[in-house]
PDB file of N, CA and C in Angstrom:
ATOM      1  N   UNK A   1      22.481  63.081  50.664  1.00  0.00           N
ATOM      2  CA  UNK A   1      22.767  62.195  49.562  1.00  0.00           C
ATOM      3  C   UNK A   1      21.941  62.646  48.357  1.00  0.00           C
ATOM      4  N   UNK A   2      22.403  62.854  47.519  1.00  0.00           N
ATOM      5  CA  UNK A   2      22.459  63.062  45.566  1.00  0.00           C
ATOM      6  C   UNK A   2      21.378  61.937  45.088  1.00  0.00           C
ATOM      7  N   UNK A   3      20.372  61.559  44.671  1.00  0.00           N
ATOM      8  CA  UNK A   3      20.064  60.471  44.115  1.00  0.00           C
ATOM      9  C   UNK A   3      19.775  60.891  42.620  1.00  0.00           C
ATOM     10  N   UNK A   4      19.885  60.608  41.704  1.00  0.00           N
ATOM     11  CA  UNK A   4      19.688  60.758  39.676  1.00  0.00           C
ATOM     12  C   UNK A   4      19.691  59.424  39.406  1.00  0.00           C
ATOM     13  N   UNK A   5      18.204  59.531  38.887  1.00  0.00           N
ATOM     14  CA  UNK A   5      18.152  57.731  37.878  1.00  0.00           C
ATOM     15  C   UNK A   5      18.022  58.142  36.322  1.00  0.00           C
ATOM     16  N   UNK A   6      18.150  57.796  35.984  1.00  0.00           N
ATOM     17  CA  UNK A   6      17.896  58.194  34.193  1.00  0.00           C
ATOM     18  C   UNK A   6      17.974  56.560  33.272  1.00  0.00           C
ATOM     19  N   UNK A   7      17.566  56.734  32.158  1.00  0.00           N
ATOM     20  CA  UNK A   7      17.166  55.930  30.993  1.00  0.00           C
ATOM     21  C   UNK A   7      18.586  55.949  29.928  1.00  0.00           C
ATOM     22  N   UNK A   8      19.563  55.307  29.940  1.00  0.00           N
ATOM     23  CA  UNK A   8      20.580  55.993  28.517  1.00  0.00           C
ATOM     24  C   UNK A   8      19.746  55.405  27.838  1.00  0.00           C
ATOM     25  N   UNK A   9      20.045  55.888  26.449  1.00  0.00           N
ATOM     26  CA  UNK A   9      19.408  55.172  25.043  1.00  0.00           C
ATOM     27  C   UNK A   9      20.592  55.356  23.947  1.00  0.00           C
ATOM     28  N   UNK A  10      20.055  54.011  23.349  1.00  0.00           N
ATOM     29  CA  UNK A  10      21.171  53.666  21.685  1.00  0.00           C
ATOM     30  C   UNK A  10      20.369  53.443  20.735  1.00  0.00           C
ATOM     31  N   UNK A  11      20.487  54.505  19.690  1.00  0.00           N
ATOM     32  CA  UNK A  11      19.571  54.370  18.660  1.00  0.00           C
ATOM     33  C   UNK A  11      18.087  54.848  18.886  1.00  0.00           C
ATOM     34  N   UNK A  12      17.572  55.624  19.828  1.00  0.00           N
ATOM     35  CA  UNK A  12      16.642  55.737  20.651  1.00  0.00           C
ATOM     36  C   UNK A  12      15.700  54.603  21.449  1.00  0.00           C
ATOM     37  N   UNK A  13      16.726  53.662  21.780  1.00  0.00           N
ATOM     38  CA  UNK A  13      16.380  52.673  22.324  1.00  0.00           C
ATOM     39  C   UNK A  13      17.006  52.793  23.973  1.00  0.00           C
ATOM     40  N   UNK A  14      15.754  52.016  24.955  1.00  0.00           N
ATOM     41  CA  UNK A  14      16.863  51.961  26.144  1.00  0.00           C
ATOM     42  C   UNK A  14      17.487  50.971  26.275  1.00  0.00           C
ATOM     43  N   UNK A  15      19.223  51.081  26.555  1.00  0.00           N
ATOM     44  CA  UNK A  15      19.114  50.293  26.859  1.00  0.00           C
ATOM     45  C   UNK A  15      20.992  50.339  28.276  1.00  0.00           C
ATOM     46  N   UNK A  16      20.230  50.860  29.237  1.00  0.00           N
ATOM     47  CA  UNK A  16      20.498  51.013  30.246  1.00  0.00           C
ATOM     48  C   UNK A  16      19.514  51.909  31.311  1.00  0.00           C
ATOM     49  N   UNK A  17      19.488  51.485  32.924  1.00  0.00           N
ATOM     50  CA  UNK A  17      18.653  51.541  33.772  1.00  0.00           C
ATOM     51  C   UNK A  17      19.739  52.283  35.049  1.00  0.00           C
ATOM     52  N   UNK A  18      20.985  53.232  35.243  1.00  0.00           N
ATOM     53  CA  UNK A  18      21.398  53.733  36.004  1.00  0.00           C
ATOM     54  C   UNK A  18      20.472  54.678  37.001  1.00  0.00           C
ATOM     55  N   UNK A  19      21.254  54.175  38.326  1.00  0.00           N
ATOM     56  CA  UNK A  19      21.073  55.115  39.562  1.00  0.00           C
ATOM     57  C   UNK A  19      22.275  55.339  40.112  1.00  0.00           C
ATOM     58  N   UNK A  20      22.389  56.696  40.488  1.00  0.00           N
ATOM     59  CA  UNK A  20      23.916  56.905  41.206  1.00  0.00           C
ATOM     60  C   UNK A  20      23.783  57.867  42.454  1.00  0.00           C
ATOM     61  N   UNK A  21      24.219  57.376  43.569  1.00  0.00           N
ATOM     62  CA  UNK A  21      24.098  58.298  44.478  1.00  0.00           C
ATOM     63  C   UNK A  21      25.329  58.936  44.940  1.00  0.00           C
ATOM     64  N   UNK A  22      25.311  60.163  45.122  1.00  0.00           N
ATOM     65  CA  UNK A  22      26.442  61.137  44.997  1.00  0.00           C
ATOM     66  C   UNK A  22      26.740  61.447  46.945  1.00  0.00           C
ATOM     67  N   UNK A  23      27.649  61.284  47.359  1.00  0.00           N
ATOM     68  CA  UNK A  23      27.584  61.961  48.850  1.00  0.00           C
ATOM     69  C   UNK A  23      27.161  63.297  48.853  1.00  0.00           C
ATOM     70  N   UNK A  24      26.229  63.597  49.750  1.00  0.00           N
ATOM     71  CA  UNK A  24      25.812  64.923  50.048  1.00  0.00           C
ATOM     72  C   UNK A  24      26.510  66.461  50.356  1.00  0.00           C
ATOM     73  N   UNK A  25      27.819  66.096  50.603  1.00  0.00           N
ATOM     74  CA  UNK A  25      28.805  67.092  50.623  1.00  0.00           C
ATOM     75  C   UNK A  25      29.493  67.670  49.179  1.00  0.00           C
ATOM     76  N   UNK A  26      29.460  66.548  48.516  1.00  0.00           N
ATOM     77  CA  UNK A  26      29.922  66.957  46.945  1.00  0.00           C
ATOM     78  C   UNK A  26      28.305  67.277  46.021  1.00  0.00           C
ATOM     79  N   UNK A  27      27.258  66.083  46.429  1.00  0.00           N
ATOM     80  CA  UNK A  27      25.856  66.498  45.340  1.00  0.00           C
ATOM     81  C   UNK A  27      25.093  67.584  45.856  1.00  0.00           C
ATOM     82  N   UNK A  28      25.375  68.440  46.848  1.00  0.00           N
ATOM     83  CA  UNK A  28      24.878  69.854  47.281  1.00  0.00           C
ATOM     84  C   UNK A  28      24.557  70.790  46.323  1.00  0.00           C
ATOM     85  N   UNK A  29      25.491  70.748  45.458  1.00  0.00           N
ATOM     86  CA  UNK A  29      25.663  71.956  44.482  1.00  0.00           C
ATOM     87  C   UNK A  29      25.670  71.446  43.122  1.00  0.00           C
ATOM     88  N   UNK A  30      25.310  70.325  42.635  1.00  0.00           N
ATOM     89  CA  UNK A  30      24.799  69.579  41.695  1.00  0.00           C
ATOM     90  C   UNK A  30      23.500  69.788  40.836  1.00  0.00           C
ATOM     91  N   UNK A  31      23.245  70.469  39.908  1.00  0.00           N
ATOM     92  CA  UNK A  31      21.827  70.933  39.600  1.00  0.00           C
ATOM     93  C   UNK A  31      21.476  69.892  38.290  1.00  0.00           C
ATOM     94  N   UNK A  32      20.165  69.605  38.134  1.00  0.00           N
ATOM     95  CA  UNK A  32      19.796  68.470  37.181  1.00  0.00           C
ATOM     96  C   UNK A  32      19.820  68.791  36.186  1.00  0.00           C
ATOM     97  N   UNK A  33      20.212  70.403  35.675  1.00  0.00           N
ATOM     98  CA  UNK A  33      20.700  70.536  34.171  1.00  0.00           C
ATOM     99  C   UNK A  33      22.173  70.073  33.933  1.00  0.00           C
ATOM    100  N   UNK A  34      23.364  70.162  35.407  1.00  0.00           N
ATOM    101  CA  UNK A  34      24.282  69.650  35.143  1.00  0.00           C
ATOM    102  C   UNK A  34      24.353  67.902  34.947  1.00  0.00           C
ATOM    103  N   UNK A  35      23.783  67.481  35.621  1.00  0.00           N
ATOM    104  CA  UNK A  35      23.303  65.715  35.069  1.00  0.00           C
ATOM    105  C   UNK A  35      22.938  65.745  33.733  1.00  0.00           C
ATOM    106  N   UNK A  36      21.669  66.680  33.544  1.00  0.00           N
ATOM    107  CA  UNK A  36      21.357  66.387  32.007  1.00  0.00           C
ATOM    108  C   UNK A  36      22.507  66.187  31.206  1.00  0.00           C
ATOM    109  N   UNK A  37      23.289  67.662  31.237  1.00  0.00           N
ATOM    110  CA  UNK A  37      24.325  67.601  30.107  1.00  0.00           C
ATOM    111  C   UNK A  37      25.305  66.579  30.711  1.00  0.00           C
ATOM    112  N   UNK A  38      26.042  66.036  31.292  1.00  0.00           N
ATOM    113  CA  UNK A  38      27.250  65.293  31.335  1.00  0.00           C
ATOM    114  C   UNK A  38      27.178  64.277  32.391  1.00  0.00           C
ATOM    115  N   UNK A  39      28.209  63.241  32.326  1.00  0.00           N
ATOM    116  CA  UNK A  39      28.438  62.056  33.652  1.00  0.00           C
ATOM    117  C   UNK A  39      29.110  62.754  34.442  1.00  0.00           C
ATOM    118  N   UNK A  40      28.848  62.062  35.666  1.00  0.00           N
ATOM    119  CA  UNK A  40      29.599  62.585  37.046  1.00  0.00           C
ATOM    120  C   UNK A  40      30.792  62.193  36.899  1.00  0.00           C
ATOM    121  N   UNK A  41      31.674  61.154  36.093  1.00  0.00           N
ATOM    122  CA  UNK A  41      33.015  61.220  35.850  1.00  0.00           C
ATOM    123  C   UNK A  41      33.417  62.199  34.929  1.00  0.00           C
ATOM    124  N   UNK A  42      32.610  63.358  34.561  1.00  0.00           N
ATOM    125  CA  UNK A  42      33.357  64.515  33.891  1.00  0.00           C
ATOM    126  C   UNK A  42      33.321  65.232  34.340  1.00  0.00           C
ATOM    127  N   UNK A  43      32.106  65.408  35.179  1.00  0.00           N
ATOM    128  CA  UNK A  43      31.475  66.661  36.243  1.00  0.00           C
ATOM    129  C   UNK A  43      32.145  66.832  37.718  1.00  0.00           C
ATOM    130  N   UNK A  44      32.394  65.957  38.325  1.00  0.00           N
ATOM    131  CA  UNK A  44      32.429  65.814  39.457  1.00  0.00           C
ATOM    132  C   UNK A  44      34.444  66.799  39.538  1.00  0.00           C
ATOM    133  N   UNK A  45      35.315  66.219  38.456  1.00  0.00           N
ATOM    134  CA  UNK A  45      36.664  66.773  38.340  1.00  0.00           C
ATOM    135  C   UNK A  45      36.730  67.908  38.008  1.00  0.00           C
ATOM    136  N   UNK A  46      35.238  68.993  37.249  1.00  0.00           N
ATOM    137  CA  UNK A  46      35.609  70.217  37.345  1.00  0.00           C
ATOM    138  C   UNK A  46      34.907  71.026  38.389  1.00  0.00           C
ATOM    139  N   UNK A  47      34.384  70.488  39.227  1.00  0.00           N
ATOM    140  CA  UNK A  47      34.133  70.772  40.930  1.00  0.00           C
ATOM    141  C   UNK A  47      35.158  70.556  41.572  1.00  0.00           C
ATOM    142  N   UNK A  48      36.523  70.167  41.170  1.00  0.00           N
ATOM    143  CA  UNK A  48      37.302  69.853  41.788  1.00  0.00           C
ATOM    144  C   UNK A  48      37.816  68.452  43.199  1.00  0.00           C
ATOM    145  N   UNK A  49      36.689  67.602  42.363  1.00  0.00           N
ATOM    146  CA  UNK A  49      37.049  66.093  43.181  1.00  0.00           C
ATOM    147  C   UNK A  49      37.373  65.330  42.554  1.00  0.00           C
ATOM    148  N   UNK A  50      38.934  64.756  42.837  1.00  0.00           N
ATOM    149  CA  UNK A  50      39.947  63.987  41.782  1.00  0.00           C
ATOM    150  C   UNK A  50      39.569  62.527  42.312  1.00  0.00           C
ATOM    151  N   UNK A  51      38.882  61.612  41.158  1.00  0.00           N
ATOM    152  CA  UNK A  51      38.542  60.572  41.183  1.00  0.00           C
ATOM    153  C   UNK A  51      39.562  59.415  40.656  1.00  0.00           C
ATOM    154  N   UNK A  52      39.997  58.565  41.782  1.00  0.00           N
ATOM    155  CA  UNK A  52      40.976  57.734  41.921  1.00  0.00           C
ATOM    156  C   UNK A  52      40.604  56.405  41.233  1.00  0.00           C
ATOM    157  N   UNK A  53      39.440  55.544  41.987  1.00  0.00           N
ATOM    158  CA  UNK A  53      39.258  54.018  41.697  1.00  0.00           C
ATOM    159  C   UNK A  53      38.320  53.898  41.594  1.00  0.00           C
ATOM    160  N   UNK A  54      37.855  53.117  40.935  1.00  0.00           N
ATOM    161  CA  UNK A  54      36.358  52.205  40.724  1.00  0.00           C
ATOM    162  C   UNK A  54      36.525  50.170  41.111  1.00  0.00           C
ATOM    163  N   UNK A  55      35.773  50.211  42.062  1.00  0.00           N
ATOM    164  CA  UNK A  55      35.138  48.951  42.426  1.00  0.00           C
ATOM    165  C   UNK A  55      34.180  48.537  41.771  1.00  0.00           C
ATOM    166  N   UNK A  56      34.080  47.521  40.562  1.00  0.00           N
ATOM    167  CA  UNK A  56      32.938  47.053  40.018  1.00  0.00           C
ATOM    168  C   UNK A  56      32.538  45.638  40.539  1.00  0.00           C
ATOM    169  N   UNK A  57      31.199  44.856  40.721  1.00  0.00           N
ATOM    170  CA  UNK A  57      30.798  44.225  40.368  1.00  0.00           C
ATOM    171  C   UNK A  57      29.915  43.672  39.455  1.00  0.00           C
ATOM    172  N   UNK A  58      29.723  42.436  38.615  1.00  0.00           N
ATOM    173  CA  UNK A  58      28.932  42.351  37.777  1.00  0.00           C
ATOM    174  C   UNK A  58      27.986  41.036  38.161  1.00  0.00           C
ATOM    175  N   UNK A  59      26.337  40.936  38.139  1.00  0.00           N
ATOM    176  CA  UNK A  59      26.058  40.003  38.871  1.00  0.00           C
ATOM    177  C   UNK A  59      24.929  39.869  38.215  1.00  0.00           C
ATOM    178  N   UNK A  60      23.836  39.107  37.798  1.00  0.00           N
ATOM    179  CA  UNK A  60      22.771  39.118  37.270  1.00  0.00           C
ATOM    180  C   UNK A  60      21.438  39.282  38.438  1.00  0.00           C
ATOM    181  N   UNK A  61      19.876  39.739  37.865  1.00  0.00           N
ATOM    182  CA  UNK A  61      18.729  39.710  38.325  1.00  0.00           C
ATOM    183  C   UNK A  61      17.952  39.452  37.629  1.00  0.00           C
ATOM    184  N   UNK A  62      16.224  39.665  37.698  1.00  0.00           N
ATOM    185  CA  UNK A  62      15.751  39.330  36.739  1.00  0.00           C
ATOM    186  C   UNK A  62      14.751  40.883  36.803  1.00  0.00           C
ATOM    187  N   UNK A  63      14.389  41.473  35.591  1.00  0.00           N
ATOM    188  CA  UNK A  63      13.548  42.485  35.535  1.00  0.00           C
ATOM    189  C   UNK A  63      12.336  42.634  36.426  1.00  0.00           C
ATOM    190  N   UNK A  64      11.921  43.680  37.264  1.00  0.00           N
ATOM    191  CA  UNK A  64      11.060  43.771  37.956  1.00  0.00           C
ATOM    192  C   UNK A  64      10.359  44.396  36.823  1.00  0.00           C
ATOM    193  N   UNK A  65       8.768  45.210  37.167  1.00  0.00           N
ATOM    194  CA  UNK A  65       7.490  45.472  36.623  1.00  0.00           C
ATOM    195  C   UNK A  65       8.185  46.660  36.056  1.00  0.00           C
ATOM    196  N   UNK A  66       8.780  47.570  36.904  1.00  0.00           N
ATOM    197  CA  UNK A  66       9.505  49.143  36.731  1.00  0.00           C
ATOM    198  C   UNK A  66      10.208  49.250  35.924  1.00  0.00           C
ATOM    199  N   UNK A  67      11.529  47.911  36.035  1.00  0.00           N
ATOM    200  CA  UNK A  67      12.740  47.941  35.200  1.00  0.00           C
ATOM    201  C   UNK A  67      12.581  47.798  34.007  1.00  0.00           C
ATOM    202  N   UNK A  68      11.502  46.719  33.925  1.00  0.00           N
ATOM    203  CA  UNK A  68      11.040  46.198  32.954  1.00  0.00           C
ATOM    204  C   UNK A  68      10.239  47.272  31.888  1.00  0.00           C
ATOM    205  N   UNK A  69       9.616  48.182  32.311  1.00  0.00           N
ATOM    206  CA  UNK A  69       8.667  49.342  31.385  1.00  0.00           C
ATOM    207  C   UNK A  69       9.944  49.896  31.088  1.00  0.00           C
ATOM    208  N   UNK A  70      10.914  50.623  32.008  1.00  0.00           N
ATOM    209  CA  UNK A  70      11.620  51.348  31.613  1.00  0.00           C
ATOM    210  C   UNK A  70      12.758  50.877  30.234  1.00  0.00           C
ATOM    211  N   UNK A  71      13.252  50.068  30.663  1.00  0.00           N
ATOM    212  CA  UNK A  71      13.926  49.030  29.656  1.00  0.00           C
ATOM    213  C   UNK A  71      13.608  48.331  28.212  1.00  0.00           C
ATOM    214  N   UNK A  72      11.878  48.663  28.130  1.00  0.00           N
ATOM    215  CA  UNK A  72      11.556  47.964  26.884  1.00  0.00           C
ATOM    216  C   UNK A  72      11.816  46.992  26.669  1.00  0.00           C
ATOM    217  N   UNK A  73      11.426  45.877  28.183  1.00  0.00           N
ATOM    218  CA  UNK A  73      11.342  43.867  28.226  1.00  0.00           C
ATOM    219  C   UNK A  73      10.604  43.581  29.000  1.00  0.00           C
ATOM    220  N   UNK A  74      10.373  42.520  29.109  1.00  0.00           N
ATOM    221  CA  UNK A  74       9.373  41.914  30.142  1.00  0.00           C
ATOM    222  C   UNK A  74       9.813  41.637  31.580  1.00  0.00           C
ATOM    223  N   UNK A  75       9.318  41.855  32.269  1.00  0.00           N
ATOM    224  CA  UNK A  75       9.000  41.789  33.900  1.00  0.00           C
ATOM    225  C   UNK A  75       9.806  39.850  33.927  1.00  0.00           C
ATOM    226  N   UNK A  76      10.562  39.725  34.421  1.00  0.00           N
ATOM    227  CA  UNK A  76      11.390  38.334  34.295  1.00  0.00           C
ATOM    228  C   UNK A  76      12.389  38.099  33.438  1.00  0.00           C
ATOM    229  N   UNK A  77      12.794  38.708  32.386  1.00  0.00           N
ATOM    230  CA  UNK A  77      13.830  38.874  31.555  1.00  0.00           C
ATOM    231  C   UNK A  77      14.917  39.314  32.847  1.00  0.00           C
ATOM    232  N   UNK A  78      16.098  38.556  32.443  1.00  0.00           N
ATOM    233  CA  UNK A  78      17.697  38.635  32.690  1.00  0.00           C
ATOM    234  C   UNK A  78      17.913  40.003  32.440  1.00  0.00           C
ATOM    235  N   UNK A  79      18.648  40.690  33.861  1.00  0.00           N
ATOM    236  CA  UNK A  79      19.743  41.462  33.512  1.00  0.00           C
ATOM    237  C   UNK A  79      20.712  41.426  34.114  1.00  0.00           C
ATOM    238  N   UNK A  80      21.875  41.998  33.702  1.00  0.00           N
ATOM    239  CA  UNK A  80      22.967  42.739  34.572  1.00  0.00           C
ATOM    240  C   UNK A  80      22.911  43.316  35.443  1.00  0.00           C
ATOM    241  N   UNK A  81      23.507  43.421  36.365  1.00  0.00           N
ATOM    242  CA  UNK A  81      23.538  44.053  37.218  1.00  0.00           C
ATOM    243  C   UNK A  81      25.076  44.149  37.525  1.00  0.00           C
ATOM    244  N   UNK A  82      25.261  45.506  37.457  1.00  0.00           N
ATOM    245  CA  UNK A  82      26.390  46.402  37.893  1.00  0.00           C
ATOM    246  C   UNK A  82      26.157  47.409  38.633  1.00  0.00           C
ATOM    247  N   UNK A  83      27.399  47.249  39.769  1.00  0.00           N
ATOM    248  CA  UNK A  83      27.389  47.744  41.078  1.00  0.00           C
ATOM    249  C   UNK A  83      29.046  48.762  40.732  1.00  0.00           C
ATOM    250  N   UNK A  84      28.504  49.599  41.445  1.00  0.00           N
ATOM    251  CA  UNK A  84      30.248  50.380  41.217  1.00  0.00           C
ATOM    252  C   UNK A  84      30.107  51.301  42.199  1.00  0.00           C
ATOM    253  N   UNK A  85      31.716  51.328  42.756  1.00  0.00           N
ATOM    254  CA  UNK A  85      31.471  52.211  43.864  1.00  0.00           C
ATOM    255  C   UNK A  85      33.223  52.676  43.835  1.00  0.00           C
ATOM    256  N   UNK A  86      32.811  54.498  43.275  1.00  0.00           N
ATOM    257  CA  UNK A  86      34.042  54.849  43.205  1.00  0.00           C
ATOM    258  C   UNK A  86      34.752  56.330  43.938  1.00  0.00           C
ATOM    259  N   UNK A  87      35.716  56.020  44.310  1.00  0.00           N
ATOM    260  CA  UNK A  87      36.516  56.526  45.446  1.00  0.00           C
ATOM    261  C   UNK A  87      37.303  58.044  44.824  1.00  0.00           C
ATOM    262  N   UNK A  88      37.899  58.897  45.840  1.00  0.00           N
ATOM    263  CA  UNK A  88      38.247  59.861  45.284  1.00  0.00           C
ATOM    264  C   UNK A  88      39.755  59.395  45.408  1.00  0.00           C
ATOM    265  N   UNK A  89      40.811  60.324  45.536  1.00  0.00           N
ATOM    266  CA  UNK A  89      42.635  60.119  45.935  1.00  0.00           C
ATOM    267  C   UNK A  89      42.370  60.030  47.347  1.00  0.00           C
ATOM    268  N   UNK A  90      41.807  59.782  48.323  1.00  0.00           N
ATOM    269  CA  UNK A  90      41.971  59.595  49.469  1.00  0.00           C
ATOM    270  C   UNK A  90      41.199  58.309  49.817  1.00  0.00           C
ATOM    271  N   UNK A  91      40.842  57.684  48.519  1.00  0.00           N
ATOM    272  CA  UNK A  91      40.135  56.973  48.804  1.00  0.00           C
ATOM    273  C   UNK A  91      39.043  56.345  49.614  1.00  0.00           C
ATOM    274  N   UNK A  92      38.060  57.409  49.309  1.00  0.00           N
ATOM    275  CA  UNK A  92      36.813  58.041  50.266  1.00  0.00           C
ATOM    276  C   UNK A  92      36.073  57.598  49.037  1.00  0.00           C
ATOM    277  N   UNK A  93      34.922  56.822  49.390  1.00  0.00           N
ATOM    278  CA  UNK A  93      34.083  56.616  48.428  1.00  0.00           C
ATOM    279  C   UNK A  93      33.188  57.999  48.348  1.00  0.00           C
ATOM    280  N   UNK A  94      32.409  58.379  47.113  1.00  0.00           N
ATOM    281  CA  UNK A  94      32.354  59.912  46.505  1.00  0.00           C
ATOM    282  C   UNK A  94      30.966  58.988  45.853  1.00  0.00           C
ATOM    283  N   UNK A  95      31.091  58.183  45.306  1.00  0.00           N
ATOM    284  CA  UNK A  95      30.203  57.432  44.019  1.00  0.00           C
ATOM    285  C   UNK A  95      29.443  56.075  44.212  1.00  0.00           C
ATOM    286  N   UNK A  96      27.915  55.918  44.615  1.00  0.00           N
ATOM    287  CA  UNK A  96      27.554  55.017  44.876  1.00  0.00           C
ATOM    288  C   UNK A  96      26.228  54.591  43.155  1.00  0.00           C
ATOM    289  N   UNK A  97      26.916  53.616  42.297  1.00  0.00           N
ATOM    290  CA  UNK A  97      25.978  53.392  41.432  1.00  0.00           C
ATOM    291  C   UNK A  97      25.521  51.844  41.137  1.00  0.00           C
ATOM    292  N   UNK A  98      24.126  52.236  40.295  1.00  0.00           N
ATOM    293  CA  UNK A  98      23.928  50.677  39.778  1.00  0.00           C
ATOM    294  C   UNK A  98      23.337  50.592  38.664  1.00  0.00           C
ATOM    295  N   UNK A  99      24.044  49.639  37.611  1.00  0.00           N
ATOM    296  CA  UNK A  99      23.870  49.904  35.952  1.00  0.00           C
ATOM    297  C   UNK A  99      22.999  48.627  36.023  1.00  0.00           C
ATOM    298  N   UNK A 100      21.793  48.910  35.323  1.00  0.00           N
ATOM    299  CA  UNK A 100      20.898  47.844  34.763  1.00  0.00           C
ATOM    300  C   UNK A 100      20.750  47.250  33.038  1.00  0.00           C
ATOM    301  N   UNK A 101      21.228  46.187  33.098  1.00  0.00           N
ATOM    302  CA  UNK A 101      21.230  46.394  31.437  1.00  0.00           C
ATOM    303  C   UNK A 101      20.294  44.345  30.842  1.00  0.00           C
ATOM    304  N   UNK A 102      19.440  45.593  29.811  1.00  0.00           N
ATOM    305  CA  UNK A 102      19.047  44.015  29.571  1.00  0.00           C
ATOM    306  C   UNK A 102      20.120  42.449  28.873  1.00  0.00           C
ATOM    307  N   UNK A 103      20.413  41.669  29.206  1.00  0.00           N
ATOM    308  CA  UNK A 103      20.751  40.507  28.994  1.00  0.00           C
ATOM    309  C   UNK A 103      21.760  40.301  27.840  1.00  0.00           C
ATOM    310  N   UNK A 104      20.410  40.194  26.889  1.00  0.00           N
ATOM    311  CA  UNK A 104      19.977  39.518  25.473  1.00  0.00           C
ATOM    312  C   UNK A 104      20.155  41.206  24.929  1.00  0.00           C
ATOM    313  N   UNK A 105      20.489  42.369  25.295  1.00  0.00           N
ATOM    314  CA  UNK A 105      21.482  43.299  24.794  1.00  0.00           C
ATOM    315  C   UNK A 105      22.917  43.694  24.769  1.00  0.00           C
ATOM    316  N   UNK A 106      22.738  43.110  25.710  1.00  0.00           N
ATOM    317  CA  UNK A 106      24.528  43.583  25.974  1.00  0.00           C
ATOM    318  C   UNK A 106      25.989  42.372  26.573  1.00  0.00           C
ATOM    319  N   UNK A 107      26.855  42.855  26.224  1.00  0.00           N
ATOM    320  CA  UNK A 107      28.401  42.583  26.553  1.00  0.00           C
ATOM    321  C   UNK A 107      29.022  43.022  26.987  1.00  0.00           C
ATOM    322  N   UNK A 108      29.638  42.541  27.711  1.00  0.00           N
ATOM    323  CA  UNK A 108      31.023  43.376  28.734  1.00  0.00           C
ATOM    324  C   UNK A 108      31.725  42.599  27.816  1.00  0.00           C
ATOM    325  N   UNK A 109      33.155  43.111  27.770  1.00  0.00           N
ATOM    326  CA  UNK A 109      34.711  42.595  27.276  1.00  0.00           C
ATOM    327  C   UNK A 109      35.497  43.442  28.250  1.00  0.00           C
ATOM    328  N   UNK A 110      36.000  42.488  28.965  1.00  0.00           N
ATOM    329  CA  UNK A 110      37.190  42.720  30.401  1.00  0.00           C
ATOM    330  C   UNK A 110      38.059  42.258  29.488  1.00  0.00           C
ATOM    331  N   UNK A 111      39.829  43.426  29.714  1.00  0.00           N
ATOM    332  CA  UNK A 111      40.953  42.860  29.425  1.00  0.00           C
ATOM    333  C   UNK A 111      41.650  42.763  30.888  1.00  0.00           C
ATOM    334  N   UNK A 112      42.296  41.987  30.899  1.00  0.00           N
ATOM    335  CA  UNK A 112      43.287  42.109  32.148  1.00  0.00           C
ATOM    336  C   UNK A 112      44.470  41.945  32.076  1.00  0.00           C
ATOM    337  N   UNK A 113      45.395  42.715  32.503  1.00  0.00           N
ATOM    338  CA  UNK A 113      47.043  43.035  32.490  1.00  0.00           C
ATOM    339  C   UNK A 113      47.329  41.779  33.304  1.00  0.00           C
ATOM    340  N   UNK A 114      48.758  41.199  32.668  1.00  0.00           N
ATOM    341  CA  UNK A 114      49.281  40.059  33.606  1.00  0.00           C
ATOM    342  C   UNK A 114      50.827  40.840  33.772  1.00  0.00           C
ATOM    343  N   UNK A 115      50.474  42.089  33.711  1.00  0.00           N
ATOM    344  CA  UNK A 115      52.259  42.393  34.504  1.00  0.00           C
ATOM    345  C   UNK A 115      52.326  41.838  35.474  1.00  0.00           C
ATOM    346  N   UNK A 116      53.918  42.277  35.612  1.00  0.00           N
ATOM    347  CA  UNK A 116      54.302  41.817  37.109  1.00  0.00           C
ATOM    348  C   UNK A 116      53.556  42.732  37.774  1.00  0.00           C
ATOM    349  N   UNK A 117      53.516  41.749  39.618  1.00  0.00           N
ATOM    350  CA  UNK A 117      52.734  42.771  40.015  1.00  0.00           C
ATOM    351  C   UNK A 117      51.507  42.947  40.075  1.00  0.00           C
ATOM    352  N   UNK A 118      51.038  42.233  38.914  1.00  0.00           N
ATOM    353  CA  UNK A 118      49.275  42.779  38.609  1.00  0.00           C
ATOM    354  C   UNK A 118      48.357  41.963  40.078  1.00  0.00           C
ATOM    355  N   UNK A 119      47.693  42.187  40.594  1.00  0.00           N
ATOM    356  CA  UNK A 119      46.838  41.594  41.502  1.00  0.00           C
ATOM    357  C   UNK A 119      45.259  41.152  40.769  1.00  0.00           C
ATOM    358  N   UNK A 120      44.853  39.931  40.830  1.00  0.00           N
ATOM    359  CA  UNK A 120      43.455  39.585  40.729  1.00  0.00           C
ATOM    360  C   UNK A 120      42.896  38.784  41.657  1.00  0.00           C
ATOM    361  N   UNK A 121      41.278  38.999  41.903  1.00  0.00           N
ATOM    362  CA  UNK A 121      40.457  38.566  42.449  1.00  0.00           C
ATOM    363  C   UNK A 121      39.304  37.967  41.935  1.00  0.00           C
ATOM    364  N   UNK A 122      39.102  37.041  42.585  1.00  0.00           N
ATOM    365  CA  UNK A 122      38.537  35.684  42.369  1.00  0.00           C
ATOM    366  C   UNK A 122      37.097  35.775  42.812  1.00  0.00           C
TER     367      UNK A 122
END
């Protein structure tokens, strides 16, 4: 197993806390200059693994001591917590991640299709 945590930043600010763990059969040949430069949803398709679905959840925590330095908030401040776990065309999970984001920074905006057909969960 692949493990890469990194800091994104906006404006040279952080403000995301990702970890993603890669299965060991695909993050073998993964080198940390290729992380540096790009996401594993750009990287991973010119290794040739066609990425199908993403499973998200979105759930809150509160900043630990770590999250908290890294993040630029205090140790008890609200975050996000996003969980995603995404599958290849055979639907083999490939992608195990978790997005940390402070609170009182950020927004999600979900649209959702009401075609026919469309399935949601509750």
């Amino acid at each position: 197993m692949l493990r890469v945590e990194r800091v994104n930043l906006a404006d040279d600010e952080p403000f995301a806390l990702v970890t993603v763990w890669v299965r060991a059969d695909i993050g073998a040949d993964v080198s940390r200059a290729d992380v540096a430069r790009t996401t594993f949803y750009d990287l991973l398709p010119i290794r040739g693994v066609e990425l199908e679905s993403v499973h998200q959840t979105i759930t809150a925590e509160v900043a630990d001591d770590r999250a908290a330095d890294l993040l630029a908030c205090s140790a008890g401040d609200p975050l996000l917590l996003v969980r995603r776990v995404t599958c290849d065309m055979r639907g083999a999970p490939v992608l195990y991640s978790e997005h940390r984001y402070p609170a009182d920074r950020t927004t999600f905006e979900i649209e959702f299709s009401l075609a026919t057909g469309a399935r949601q969960h509750v």
